[in-house]
N, C-alpha and C. Protein backbone atom coordinates (compact mmCIF):
# COMPACT_ATOMS: atom_id res chain seq x y z
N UNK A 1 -9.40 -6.52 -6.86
CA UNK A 1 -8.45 -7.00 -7.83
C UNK A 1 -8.00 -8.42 -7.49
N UNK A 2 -8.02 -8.72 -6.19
CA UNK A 2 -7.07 -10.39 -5.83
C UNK A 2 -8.39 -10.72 -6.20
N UNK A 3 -9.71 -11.07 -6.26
CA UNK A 3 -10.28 -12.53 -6.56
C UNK A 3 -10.43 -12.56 -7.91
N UNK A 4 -10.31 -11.55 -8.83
CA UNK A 4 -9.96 -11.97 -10.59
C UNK A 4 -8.75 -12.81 -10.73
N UNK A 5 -7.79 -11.89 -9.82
CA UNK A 5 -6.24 -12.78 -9.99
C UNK A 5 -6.29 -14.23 -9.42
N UNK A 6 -7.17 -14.34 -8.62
CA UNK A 6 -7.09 -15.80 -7.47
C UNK A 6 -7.54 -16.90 -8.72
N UNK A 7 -8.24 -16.08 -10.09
CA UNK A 7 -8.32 -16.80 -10.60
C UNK A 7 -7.47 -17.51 -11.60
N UNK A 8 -6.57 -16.84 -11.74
CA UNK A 8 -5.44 -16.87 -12.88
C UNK A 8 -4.59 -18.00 -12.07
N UNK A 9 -4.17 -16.77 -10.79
CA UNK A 9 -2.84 -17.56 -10.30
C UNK A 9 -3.41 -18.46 -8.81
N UNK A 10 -2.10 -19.32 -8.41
CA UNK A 10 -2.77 -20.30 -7.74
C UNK A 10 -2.99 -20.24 -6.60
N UNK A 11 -2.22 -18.87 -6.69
CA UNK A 11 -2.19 -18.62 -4.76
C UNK A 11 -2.16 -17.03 -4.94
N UNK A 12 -2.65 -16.23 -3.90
CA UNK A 12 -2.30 -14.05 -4.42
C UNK A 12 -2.63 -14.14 -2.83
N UNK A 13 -1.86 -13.40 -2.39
CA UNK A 13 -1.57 -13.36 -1.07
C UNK A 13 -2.34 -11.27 -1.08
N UNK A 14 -3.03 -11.04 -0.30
CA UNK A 14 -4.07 -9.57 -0.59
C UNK A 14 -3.34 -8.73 0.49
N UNK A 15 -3.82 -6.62 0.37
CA UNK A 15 -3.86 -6.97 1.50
C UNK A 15 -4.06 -5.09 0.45
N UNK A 16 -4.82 -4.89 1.91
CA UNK A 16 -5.25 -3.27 1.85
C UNK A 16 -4.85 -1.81 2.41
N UNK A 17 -4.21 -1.13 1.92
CA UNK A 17 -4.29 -0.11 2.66
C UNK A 17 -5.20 0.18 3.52
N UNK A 18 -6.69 0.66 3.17
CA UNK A 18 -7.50 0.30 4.44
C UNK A 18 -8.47 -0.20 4.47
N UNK A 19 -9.26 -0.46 6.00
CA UNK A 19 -10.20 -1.38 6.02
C UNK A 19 -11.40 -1.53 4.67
N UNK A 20 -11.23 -1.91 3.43
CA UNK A 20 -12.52 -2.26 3.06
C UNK A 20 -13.21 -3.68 3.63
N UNK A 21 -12.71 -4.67 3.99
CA UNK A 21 -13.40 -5.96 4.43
C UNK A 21 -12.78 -6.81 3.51
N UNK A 22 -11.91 -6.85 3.00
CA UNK A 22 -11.64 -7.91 1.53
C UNK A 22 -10.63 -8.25 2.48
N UNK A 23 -9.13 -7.71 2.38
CA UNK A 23 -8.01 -8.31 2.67
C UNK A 23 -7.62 -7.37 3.66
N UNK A 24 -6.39 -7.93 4.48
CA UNK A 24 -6.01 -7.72 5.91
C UNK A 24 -5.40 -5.92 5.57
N UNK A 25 -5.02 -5.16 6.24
CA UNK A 25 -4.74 -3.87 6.37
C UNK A 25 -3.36 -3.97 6.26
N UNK A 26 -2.56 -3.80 5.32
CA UNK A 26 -0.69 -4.24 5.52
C UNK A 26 -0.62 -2.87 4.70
N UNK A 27 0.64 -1.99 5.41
CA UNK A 27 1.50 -1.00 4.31
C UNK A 27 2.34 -1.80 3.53
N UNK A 28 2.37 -1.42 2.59
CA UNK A 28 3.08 -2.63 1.70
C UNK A 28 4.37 -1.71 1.93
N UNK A 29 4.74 -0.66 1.71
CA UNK A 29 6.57 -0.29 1.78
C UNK A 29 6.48 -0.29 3.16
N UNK A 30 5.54 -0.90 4.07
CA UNK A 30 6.95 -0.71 5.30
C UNK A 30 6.70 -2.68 5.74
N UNK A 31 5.94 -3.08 5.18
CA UNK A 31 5.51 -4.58 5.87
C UNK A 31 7.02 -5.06 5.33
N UNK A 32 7.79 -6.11 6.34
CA UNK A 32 8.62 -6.84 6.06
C UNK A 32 8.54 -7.83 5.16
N UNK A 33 8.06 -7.26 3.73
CA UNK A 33 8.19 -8.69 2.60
C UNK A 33 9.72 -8.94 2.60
N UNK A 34 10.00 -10.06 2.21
CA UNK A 34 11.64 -10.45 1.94
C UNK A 34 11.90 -10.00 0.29
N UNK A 35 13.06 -10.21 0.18
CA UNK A 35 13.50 -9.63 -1.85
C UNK A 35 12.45 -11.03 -2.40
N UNK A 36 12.17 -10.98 -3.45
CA UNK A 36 12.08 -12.20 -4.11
C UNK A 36 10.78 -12.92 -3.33
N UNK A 37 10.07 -12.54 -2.78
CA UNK A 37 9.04 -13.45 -2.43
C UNK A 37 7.76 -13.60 -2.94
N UNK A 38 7.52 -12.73 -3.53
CA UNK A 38 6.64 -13.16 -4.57
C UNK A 38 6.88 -13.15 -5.95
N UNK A 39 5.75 -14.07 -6.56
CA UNK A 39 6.13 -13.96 -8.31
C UNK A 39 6.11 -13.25 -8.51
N UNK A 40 5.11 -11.87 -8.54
CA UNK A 40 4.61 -10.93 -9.06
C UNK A 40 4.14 -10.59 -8.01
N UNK A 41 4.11 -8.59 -8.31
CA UNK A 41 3.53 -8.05 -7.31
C UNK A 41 2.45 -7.13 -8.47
N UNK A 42 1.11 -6.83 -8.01
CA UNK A 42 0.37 -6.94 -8.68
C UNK A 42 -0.38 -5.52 -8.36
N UNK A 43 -0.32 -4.26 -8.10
CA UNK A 43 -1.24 -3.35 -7.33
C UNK A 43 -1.92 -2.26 -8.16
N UNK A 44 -2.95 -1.76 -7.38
CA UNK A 44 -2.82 -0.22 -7.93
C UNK A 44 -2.63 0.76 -6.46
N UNK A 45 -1.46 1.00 -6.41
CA UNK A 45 -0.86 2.02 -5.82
C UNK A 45 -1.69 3.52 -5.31
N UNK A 46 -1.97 4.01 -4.03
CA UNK A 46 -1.93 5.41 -4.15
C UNK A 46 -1.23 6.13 -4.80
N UNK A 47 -1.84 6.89 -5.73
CA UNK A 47 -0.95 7.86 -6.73
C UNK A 47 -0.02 8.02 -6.36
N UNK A 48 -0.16 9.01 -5.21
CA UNK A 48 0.94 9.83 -4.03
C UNK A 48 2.59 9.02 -4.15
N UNK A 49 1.90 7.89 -3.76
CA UNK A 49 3.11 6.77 -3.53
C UNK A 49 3.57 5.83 -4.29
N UNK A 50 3.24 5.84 -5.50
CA UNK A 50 3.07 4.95 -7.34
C UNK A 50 4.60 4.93 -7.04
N UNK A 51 5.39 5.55 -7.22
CA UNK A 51 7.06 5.64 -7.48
C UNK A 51 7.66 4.83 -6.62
N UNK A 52 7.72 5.31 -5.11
CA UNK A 52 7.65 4.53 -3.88
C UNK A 52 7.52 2.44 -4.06
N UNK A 53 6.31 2.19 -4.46
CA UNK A 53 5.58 1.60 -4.53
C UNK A 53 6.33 0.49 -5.75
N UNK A 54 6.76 1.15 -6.71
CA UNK A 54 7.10 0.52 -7.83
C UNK A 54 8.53 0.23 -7.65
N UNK A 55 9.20 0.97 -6.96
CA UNK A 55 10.37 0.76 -6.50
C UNK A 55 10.82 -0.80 -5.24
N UNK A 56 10.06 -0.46 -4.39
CA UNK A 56 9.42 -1.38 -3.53
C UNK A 56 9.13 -2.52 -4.30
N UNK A 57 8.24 -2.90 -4.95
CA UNK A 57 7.80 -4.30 -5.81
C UNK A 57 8.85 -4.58 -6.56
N UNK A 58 9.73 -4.06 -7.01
CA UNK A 58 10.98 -4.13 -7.97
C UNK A 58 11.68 -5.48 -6.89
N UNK A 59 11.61 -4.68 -6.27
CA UNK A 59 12.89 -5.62 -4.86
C UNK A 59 11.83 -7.47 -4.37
N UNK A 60 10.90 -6.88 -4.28
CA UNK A 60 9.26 -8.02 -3.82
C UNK A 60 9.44 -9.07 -4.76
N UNK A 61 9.31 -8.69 -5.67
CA UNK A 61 8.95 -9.46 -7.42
C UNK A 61 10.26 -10.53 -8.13
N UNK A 62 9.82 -11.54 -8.06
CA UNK A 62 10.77 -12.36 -8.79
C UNK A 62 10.89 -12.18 -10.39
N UNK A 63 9.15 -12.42 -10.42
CA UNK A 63 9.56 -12.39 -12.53
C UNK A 63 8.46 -11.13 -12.81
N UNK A 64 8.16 -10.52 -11.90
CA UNK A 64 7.37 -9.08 -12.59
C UNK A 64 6.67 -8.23 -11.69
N UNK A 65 6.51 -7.27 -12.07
CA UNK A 65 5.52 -5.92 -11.29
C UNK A 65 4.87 -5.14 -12.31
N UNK A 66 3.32 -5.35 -11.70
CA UNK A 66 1.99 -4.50 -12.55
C UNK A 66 1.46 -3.82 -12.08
N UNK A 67 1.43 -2.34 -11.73
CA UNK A 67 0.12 -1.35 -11.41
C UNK A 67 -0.60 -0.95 -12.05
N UNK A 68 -1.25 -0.71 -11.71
CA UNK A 68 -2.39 0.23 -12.10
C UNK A 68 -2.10 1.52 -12.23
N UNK A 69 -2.34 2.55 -12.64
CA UNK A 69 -1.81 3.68 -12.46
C UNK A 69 -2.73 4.47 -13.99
N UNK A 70 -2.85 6.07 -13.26
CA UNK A 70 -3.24 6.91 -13.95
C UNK A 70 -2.15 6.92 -15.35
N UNK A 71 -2.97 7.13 -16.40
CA UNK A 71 -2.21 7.20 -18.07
C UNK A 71 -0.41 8.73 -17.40
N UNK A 72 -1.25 9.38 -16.68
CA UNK A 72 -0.31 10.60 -16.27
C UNK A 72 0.90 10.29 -15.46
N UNK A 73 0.93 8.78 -15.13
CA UNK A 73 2.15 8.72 -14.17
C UNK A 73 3.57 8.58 -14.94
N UNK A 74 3.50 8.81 -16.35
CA UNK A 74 3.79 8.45 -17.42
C UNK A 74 5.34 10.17 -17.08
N UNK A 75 4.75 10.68 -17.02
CA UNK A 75 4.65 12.44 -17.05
C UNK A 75 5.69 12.63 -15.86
N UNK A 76 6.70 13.35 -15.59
CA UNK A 76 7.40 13.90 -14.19
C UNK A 76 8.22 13.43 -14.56
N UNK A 77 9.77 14.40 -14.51
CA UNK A 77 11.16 14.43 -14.75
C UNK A 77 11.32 13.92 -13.57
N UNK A 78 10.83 13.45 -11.90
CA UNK A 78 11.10 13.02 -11.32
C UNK A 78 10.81 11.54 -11.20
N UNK A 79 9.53 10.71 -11.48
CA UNK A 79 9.60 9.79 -11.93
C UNK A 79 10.48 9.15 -13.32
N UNK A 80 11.04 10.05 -14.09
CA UNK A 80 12.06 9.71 -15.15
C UNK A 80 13.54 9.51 -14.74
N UNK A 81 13.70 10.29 -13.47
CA UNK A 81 15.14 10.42 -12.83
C UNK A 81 15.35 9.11 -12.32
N UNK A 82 13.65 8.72 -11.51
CA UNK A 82 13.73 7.74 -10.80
C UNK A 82 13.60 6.03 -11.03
N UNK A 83 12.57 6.42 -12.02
CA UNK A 83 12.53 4.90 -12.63
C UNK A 83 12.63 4.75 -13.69
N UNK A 84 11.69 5.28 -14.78
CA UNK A 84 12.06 5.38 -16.14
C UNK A 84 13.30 5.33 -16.64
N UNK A 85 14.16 5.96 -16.74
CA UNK A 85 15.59 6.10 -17.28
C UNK A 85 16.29 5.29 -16.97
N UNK A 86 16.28 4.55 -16.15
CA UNK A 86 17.23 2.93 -16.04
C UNK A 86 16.24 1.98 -15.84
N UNK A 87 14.83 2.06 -15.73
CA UNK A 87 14.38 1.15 -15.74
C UNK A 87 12.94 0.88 -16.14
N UNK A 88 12.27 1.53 -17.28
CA UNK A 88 11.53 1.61 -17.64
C UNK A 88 10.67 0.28 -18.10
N UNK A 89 9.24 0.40 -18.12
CA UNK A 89 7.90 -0.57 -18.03
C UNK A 89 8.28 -1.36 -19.28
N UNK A 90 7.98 -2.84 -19.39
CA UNK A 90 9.03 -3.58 -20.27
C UNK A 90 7.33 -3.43 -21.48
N UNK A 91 5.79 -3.08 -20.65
CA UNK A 91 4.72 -2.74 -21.02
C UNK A 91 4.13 -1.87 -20.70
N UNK A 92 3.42 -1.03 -21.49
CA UNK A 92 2.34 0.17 -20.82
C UNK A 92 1.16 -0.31 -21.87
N UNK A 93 0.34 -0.64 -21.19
CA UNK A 93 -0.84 -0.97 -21.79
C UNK A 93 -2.11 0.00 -21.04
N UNK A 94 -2.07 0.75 -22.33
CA UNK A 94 -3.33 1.69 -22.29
C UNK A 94 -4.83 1.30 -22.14
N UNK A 95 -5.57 1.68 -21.24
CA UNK A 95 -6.73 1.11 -21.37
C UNK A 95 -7.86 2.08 -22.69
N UNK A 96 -7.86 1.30 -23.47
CA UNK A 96 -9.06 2.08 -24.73
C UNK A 96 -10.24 2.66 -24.56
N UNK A 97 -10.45 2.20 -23.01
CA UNK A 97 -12.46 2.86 -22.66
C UNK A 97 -11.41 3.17 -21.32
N UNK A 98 -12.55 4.20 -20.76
CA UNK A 98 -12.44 4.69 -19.41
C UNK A 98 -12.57 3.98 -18.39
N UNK A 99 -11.62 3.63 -17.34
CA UNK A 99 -12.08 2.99 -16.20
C UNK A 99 -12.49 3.38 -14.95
N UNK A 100 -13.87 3.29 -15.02
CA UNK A 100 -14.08 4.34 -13.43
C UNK A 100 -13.99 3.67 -12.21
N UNK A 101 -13.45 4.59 -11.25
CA UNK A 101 -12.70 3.43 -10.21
C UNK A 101 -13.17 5.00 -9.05
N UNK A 102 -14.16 4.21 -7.78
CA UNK A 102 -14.52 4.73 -7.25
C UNK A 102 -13.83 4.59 -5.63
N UNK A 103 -13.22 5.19 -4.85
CA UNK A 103 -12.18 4.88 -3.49
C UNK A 103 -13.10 3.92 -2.35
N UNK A 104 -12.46 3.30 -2.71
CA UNK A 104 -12.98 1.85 -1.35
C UNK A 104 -14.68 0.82 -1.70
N UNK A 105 -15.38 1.27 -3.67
CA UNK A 105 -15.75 0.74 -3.47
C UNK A 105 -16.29 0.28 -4.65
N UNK A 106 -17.07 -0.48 -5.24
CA UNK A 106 -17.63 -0.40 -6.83
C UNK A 106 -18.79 -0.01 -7.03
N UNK A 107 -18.83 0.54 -8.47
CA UNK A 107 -19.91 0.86 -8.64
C UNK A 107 -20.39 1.23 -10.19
N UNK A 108 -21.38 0.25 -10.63
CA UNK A 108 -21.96 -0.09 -11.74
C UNK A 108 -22.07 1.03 -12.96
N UNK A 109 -22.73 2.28 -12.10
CA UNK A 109 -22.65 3.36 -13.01
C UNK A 109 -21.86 4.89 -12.72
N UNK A 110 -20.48 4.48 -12.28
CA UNK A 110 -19.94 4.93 -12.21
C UNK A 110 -19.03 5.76 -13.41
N UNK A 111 -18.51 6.49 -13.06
CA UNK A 111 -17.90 7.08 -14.70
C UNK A 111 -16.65 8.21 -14.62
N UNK A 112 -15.85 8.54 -15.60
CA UNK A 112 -14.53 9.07 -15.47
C UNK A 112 -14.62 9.64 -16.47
N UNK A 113 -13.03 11.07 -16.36
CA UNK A 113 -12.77 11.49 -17.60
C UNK A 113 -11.03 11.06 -17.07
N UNK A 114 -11.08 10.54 -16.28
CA UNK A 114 -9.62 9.97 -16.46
C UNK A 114 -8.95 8.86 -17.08
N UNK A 115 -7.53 8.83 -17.31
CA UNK A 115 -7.73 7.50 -18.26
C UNK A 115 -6.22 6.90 -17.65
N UNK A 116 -6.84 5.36 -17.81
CA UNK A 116 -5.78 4.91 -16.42
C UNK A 116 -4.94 3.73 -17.62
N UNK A 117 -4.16 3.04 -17.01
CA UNK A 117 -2.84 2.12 -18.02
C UNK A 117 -2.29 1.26 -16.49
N UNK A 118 -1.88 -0.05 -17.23
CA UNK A 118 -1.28 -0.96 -16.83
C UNK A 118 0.22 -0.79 -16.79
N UNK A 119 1.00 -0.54 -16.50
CA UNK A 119 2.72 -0.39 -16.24
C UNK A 119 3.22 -1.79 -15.59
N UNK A 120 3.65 -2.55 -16.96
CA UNK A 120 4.47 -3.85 -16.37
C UNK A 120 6.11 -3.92 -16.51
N UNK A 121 6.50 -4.66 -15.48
CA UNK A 121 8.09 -4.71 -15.86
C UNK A 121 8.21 -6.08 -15.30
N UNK A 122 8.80 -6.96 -16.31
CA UNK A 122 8.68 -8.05 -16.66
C UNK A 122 10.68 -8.35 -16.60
N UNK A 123 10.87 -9.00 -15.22
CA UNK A 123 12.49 -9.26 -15.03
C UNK A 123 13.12 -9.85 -16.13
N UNK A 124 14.14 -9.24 -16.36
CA UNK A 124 14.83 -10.02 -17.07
C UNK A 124 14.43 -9.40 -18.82
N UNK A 125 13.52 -9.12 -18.84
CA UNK A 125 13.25 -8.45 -20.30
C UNK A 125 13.57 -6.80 -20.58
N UNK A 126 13.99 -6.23 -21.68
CA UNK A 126 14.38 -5.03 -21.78
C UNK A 126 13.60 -4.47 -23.12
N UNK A 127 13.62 -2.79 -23.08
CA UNK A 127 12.47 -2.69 -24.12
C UNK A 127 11.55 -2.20 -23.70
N UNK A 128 10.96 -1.40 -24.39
CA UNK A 128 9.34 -1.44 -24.16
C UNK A 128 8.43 -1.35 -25.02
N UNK A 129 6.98 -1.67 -24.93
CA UNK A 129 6.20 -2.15 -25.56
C UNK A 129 4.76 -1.55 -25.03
N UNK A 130 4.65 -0.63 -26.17
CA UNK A 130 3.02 -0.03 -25.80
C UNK A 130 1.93 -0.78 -26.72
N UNK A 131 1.00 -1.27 -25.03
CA UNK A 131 0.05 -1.82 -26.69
C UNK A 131 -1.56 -1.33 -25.53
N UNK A 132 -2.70 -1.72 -25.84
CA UNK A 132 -4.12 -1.17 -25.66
C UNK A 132 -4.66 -2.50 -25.22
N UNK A 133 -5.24 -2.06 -24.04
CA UNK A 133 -6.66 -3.03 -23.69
C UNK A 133 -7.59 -2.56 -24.64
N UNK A 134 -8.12 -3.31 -24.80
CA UNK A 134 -9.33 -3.07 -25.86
C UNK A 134 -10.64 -2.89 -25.26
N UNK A 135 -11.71 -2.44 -25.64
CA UNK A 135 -12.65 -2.39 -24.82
C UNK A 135 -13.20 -3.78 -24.70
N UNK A 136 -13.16 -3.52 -22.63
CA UNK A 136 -13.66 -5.35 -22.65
C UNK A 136 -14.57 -5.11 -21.01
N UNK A 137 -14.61 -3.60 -20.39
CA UNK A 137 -15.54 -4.13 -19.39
C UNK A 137 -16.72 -4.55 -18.87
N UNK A 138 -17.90 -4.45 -20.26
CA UNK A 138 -19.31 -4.98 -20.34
C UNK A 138 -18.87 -6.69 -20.87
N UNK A 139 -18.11 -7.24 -21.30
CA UNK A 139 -17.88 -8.60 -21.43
C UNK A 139 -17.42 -9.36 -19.87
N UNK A 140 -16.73 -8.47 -19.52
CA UNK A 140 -16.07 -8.79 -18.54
C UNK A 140 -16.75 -8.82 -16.38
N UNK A 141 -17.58 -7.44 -16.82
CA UNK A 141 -18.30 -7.82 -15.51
C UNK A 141 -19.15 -8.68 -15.55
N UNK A 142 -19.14 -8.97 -14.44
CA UNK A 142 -20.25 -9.83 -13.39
C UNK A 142 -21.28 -9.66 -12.46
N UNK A 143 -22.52 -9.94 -12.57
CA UNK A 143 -23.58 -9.04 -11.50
C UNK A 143 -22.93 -9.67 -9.70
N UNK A 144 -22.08 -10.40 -9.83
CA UNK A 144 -21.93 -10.25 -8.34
C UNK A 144 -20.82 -9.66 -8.22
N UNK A 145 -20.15 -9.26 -8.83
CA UNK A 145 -18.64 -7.90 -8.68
C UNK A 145 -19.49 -6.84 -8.21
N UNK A 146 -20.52 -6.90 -8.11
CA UNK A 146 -21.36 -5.22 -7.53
C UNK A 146 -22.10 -5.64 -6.20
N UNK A 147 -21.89 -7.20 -5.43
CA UNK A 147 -22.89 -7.16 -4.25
C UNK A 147 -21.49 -6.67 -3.15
C-alpha cells in the first residue's frame, strides 16, 4: 500500500506488522507516535485489532484516517458503542468488485467471496457519506506490483 501512496503524497512514513521485506516491523498501538504527527494515517488493520487501531490513528492523524477493512466491520454493537456512535466514518466507500488480498503477499490470480470498504474520517467534517469504488483493478495494476 505505501508505494501507491508514495505516489500521491510526498512523504508516507511505512511500517509492518511483520517481516514482509517492504517496511520496518513497528506495532503501530504501542510504537510511540506523538498526537498529530501525521497527516493521515492510512492502514489496513488486523481485523482482530480494526477498533483498537482506528481509535489509535484518531489520536496519530491531523486531517484524516483510512482503513481498509472488511464491508463487516460495519456490523457489532461493540464497535457502535465504540466508535460509530460519536464518531462515525465521515466515508465508507464500498469496493464494487472483490478485492482479493492474500496475507503477506500478492497475487495475480487470486480471488475472494469477501467484500472489503474503505472507512474514512476526515477531521473536522461531520456526516457521512456512502459512495462505491467502481471497478478499477485491471486498469489499475501493474506487471511489476506482482515481482
Amino acid at each position: 500500500m505505501a508505494r501507491p501512496l508514495a505516489e500521491y503524497f510526498g512523504q508516507v512514513d511505512a511500517a509492518d506488522a511483520y517481516q514482509y521485506g517492504f517496511a520496518p516491523v513497528r506495532d503501530f498501538l504501542t510504537f510511540p507516535y506523538e498526537a498529530r504527527s501525521h497527516d493521515w494515517v492510512i492502514t489496513n488493520p488486523p481485523f482482530r485489532l480494526a477498533e483498537e487501531f482506528v481509535q489509535r490513528a484518531l489520536v496519530v492523524a491531523k486531517q484524516g484516517v483510512a482503513i481498509l477493512a472488511r464491508t463487516v466491520f460495519l456490523e457489532s454493537v461493540g464497535r457502535y458503542q465504540g466508535i460509530f456512535k460519536d464518531n462515525p466514518p465521515t466515508v465508507f466507500a464500498q469496493f464494487s468488485e472483490r478485492v482479493p488480498m492474500v496475507k503477506g503477499r500478492v497475487d495475480a490470480k487470486a480471488s475472494t467471496a469477501t467484500g472489503y470498504a474503505w472507512f474514512v474520517w476526515k477531521k473536522g467534517e461531520t456526516g457521512s457519506q456512502l459512495a462505491w469504488v467502481p471497478p478499477c483493478r485491471r486498469s489499475l495494476e501493474r506487471p511489476l506490483d506482482y515481482l
